[in-house]
N, C-alpha and C. Protein backbone atom coordinates (compact mmCIF):
# COMPACT_ATOMS: atom_id res chain seq x y z
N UNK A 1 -13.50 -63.53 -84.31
CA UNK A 1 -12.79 -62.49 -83.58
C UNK A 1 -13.37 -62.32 -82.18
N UNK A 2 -14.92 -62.25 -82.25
CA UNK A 2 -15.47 -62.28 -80.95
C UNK A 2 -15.26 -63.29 -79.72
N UNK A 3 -14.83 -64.29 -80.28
CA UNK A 3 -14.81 -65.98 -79.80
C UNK A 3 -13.25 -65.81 -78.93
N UNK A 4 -12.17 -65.08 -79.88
CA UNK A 4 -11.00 -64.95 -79.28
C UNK A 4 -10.79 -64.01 -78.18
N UNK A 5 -11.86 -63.00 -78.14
CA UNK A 5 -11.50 -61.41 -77.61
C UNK A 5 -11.90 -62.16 -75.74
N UNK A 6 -13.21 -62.97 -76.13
CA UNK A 6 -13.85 -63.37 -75.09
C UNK A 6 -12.68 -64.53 -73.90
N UNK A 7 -12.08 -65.69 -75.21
CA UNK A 7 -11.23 -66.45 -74.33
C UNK A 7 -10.18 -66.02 -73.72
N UNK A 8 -9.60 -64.59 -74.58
CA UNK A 8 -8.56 -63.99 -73.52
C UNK A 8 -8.66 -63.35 -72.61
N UNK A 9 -10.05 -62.79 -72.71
CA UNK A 9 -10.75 -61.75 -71.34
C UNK A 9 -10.89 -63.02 -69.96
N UNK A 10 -11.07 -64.24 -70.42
CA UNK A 10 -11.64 -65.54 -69.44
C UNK A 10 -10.34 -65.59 -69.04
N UNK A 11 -9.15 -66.09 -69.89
CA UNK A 11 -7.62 -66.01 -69.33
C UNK A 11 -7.36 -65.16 -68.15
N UNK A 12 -7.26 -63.56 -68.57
CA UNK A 12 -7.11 -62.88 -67.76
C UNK A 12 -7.91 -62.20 -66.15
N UNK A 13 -9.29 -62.75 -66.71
CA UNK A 13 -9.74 -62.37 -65.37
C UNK A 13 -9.33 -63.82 -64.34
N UNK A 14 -9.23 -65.18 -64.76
CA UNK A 14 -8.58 -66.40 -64.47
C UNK A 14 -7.25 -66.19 -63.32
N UNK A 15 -6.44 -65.33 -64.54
CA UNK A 15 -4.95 -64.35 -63.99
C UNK A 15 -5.10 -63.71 -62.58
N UNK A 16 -6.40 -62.90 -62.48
CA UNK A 16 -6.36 -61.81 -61.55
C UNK A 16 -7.31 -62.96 -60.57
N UNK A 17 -7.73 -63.65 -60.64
CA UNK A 17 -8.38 -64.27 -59.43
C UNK A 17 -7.02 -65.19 -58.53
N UNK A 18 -5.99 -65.15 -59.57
CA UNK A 18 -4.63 -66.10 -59.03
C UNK A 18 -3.77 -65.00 -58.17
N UNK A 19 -3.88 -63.64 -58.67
CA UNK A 19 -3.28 -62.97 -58.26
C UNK A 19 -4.10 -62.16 -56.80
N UNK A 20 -5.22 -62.22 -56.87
CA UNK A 20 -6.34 -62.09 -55.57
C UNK A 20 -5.83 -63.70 -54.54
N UNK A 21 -5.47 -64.39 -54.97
CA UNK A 21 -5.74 -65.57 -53.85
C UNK A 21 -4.26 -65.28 -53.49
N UNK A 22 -3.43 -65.57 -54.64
CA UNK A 22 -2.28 -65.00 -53.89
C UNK A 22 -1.74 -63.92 -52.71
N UNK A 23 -2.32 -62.38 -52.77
CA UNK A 23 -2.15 -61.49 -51.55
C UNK A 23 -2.94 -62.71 -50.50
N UNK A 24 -4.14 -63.17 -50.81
CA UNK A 24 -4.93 -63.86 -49.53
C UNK A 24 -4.23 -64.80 -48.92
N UNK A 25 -3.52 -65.15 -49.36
CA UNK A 25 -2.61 -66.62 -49.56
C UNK A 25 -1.37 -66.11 -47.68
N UNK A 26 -1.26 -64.97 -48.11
CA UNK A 26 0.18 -64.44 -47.52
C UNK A 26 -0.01 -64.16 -46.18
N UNK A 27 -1.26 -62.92 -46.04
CA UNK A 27 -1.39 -61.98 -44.96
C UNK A 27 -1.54 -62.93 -43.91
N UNK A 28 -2.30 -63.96 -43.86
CA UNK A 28 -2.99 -64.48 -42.52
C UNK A 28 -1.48 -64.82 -42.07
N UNK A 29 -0.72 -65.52 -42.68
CA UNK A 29 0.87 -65.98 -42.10
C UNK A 29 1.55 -64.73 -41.64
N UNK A 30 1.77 -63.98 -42.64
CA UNK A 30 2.52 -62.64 -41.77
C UNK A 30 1.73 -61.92 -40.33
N UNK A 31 0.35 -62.06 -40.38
CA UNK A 31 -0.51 -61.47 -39.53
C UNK A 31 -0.27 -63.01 -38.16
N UNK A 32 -0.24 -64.02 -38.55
CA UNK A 32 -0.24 -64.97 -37.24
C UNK A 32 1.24 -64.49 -36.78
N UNK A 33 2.66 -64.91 -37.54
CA UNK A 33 3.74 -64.21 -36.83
C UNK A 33 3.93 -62.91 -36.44
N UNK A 34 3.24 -61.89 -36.81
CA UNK A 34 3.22 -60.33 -35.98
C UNK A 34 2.67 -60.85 -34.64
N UNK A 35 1.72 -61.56 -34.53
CA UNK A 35 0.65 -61.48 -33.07
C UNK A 35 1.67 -62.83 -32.44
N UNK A 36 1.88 -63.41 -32.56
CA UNK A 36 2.57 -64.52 -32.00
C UNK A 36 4.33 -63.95 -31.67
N UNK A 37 4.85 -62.95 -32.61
CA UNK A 37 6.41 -62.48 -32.66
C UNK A 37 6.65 -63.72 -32.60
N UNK A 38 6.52 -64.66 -32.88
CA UNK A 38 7.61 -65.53 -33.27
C UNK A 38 7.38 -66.34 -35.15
N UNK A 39 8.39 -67.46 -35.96
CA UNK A 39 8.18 -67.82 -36.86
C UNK A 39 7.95 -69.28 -36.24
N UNK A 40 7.64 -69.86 -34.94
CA UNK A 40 8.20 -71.30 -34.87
C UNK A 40 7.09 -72.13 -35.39
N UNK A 41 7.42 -73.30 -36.06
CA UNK A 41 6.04 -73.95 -36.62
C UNK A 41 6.03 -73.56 -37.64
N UNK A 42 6.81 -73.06 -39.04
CA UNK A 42 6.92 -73.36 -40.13
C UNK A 42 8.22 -73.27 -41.15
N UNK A 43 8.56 -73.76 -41.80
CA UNK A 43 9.92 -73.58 -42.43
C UNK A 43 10.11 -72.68 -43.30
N UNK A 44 11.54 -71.67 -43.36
CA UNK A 44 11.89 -70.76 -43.52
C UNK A 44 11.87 -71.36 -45.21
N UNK A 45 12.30 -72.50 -45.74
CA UNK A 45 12.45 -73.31 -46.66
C UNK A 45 11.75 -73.24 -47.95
N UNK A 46 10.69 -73.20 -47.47
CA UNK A 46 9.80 -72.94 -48.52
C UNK A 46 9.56 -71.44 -49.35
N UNK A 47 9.95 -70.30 -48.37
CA UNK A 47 9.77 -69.25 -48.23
C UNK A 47 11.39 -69.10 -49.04
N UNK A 48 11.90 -69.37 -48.92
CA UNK A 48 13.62 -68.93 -49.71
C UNK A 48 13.11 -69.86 -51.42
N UNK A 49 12.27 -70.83 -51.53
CA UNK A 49 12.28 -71.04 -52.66
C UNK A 49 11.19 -70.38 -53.40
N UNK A 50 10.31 -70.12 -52.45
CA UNK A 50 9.22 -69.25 -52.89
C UNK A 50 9.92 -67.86 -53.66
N UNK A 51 10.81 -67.23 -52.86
CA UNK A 51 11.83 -65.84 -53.65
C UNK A 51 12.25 -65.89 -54.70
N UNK A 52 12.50 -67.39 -54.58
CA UNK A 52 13.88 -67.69 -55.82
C UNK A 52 12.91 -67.57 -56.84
N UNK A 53 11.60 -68.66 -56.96
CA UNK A 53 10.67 -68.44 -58.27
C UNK A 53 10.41 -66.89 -58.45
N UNK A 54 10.13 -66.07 -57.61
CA UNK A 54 10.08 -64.85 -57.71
C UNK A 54 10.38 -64.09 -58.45
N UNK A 55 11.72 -64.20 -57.99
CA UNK A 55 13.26 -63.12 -58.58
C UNK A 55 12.99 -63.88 -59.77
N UNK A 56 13.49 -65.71 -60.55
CA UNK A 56 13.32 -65.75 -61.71
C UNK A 56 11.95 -65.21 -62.28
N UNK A 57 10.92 -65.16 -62.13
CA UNK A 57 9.98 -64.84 -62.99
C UNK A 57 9.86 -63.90 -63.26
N UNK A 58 10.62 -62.62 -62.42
CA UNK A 58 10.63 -61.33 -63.31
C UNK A 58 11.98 -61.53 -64.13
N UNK A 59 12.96 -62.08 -63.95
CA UNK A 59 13.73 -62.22 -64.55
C UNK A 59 13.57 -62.29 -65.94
N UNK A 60 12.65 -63.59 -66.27
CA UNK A 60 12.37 -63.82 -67.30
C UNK A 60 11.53 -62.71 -67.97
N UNK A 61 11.09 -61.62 -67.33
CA UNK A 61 10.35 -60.86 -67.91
C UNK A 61 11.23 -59.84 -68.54
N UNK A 62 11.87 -59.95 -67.96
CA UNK A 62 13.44 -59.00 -68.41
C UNK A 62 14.01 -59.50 -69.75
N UNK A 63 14.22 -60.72 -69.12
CA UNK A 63 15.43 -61.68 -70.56
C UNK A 63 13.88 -61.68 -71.98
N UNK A 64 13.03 -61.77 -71.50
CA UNK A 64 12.60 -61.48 -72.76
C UNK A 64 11.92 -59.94 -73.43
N UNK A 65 12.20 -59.66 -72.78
CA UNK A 65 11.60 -58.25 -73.29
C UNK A 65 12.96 -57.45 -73.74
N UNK A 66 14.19 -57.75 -73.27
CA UNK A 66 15.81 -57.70 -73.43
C UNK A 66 15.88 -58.21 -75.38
N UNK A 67 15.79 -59.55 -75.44
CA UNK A 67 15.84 -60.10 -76.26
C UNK A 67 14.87 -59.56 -77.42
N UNK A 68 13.79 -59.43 -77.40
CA UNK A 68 12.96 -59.07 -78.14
C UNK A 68 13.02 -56.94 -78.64
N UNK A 69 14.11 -56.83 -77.91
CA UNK A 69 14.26 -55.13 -77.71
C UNK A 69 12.64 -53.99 -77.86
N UNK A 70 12.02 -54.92 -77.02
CA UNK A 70 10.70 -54.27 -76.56
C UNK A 70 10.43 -54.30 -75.33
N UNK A 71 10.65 -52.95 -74.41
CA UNK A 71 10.37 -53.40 -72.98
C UNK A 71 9.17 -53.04 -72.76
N UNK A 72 8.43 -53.34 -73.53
CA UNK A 72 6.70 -52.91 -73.05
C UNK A 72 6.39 -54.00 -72.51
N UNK A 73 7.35 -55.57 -73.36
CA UNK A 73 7.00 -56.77 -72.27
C UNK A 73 6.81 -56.48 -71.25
N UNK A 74 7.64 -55.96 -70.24
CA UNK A 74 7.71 -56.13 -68.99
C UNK A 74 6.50 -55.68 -68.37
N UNK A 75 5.80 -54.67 -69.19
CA UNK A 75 4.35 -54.75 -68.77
C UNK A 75 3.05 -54.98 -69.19
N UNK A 76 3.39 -55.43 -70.32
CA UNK A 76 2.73 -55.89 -70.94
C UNK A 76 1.96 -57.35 -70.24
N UNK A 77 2.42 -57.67 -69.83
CA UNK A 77 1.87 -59.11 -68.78
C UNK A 77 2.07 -58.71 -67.16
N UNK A 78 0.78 -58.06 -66.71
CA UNK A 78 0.46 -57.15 -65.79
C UNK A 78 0.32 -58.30 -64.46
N UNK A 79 -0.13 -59.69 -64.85
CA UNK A 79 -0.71 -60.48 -63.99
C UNK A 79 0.83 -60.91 -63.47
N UNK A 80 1.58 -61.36 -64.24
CA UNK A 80 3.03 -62.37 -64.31
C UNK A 80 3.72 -61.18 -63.12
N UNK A 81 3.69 -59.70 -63.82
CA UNK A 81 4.64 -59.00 -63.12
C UNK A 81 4.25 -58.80 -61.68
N UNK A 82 2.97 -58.51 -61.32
CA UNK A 82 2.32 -58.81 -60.03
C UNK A 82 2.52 -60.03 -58.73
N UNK A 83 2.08 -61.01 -59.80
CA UNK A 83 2.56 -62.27 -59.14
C UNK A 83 3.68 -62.55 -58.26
N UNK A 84 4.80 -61.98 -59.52
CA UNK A 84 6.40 -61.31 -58.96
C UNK A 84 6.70 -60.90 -57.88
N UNK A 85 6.59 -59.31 -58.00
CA UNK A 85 6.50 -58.93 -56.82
C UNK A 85 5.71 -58.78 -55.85
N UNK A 86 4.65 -59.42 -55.73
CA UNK A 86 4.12 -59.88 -54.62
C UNK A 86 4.92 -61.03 -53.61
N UNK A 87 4.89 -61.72 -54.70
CA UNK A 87 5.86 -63.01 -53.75
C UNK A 87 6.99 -62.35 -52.86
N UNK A 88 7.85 -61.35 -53.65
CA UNK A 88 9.23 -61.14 -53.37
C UNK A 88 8.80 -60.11 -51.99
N UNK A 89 7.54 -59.54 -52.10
CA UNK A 89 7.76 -58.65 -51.17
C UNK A 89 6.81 -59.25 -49.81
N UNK A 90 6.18 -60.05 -49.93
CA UNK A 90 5.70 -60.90 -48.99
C UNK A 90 7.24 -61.71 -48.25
N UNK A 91 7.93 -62.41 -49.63
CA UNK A 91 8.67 -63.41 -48.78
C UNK A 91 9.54 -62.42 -48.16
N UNK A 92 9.87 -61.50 -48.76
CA UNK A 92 11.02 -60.50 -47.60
C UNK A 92 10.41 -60.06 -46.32
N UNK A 93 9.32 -59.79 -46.38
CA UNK A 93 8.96 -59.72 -45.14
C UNK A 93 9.13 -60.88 -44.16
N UNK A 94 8.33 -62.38 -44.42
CA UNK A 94 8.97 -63.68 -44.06
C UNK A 94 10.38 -63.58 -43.23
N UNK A 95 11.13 -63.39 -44.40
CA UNK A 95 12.42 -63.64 -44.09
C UNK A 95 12.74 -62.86 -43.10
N UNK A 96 12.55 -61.02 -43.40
CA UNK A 96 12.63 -60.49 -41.82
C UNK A 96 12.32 -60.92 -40.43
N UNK A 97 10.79 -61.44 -40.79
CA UNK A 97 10.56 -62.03 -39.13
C UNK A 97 10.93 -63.33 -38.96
N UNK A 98 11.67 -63.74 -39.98
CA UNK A 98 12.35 -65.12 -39.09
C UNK A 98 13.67 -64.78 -38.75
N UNK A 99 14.64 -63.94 -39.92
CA UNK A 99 15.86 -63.66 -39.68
C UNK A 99 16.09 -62.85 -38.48
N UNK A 100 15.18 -61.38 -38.24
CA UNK A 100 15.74 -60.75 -37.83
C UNK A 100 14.81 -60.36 -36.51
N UNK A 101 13.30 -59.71 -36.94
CA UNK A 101 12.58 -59.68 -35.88
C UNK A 101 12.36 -60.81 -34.55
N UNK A 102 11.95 -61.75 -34.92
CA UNK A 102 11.87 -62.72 -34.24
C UNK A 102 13.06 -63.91 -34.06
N UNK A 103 14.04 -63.38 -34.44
CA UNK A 103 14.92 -64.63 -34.63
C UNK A 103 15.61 -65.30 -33.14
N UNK A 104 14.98 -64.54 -32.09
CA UNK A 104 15.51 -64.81 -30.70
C UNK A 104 14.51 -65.35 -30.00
N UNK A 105 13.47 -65.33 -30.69
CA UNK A 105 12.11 -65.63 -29.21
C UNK A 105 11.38 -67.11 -30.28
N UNK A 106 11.77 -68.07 -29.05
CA UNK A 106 11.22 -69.21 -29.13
C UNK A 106 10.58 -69.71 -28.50
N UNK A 107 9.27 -70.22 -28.65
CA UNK A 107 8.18 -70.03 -27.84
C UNK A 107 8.36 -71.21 -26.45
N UNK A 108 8.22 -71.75 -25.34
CA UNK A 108 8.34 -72.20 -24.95
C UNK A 108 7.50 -73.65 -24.47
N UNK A 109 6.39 -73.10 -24.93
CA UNK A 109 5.19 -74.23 -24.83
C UNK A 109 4.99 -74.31 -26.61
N UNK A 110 5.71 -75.54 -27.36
CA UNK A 110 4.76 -75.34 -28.52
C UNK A 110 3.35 -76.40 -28.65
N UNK A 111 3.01 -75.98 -27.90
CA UNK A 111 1.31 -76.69 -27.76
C UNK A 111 1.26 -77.98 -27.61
N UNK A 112 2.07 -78.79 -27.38
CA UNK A 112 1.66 -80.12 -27.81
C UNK A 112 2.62 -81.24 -26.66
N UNK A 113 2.05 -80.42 -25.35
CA UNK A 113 2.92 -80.88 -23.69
C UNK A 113 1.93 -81.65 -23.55
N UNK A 114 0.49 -81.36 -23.63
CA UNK A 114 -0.61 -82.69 -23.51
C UNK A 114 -0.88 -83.44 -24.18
N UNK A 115 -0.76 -83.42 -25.73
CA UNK A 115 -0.67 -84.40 -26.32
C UNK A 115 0.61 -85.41 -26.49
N UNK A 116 1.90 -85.11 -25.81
CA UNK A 116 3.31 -85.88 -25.55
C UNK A 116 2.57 -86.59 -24.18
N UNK A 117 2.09 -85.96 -23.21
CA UNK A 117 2.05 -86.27 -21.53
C UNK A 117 0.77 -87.85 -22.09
N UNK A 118 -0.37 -87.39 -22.86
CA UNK A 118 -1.11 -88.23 -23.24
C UNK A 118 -0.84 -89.29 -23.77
N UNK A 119 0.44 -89.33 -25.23
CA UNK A 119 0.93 -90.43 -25.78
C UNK A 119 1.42 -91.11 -25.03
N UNK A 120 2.32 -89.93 -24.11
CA UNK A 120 3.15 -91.12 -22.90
C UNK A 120 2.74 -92.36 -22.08
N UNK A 121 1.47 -91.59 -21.36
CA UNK A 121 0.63 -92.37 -20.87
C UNK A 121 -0.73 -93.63 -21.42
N UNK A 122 -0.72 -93.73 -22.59
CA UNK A 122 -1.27 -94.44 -23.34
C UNK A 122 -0.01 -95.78 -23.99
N UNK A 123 0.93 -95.09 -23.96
CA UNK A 123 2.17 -96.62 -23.86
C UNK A 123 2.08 -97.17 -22.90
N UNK A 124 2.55 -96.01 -21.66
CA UNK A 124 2.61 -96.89 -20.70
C UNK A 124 1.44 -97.84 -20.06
N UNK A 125 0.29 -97.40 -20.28
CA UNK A 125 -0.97 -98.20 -20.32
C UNK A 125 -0.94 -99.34 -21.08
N UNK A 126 -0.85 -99.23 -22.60
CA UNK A 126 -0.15 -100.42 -23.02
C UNK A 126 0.25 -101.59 -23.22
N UNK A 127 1.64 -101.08 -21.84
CA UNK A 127 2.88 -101.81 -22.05
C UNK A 127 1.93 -102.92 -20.63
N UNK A 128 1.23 -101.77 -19.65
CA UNK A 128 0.93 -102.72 -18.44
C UNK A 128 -0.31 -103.45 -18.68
N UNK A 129 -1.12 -103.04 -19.87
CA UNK A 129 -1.65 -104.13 -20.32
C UNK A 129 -1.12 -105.47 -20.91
N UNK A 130 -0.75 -105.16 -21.58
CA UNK A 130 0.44 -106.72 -22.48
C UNK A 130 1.10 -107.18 -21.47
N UNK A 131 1.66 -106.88 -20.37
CA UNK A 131 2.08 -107.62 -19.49
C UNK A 131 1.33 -108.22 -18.33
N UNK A 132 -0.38 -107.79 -18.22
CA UNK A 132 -1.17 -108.46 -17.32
C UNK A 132 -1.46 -109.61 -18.35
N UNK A 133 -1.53 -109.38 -19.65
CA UNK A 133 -2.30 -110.35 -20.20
C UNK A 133 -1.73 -111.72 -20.75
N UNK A 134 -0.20 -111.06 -20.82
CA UNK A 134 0.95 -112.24 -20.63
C UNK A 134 1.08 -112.99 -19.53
N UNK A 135 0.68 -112.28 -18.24
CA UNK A 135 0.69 -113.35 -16.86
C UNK A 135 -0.29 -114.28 -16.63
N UNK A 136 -1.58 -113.91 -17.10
CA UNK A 136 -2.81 -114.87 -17.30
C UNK A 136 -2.56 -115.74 -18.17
């Protein structure tokens, strides 16, 4: 009995370290697009499927606690329901600052004018190498 009490306590504190990395997981992204106001430089994509697991996983907390005509399920698994709405209320935020807050301001320098100006010039270096060394 002791052996079991212990592996589910290991489960669950397991649970809550997923559900700790998760909030950690979120803020720095919502916190870089507040200071930046813009979303550019990552896809909205991931973030709409990120919801969708969301919405189903409480779902399922529903359809079974529905089915089973015990809704203590639904809280009964404290980590699952967390998980949930965390996601959903992180990705709505997401979605605000791409849809709506920021959905007009596109940054104009996205960082990478010296590393294009550099590639450029390393072809064209190159190209006028292979062609001195073709004339010799």
């Amino acid at each position: 009995m002791h052996r079991e009490t212990l592996r589910l306590d290991l489960i669950y504190a397991f649970g809550f370290c997923k559900l700790v990395t998760t909030i950690v997981k979120y803020i720095p992204q919502a916190y870089v697009n507040y200071q930046s106001q813009s979303t550019d430089g990552w896809s909205i994509g991931q973030i709409l499927l990120d919801f969708s697991g969301g919405i189903l996983s409480n779902l399922q907390l529903v359809i079974d606690s529905s089915l089973q005509n015990d809704w203590s399920g639904i809280t009964g698994n404290p980590i699952k329901l967390g998980l949930g709405n965390i996601t959903i209320v992180f990705d709505i935020i997401f979605m605000c600052q791409h849809y709506v807050l920021y959905r007009h301001k596109k940054t104009d320098d996205d960082g990478l004018e010296g590393e294009r100006t550099a590639l450029l010039a390393s072809d064209s270096e190159t190209q006028a190498d292979s062609t001195l060394t073709r004339n010799f």
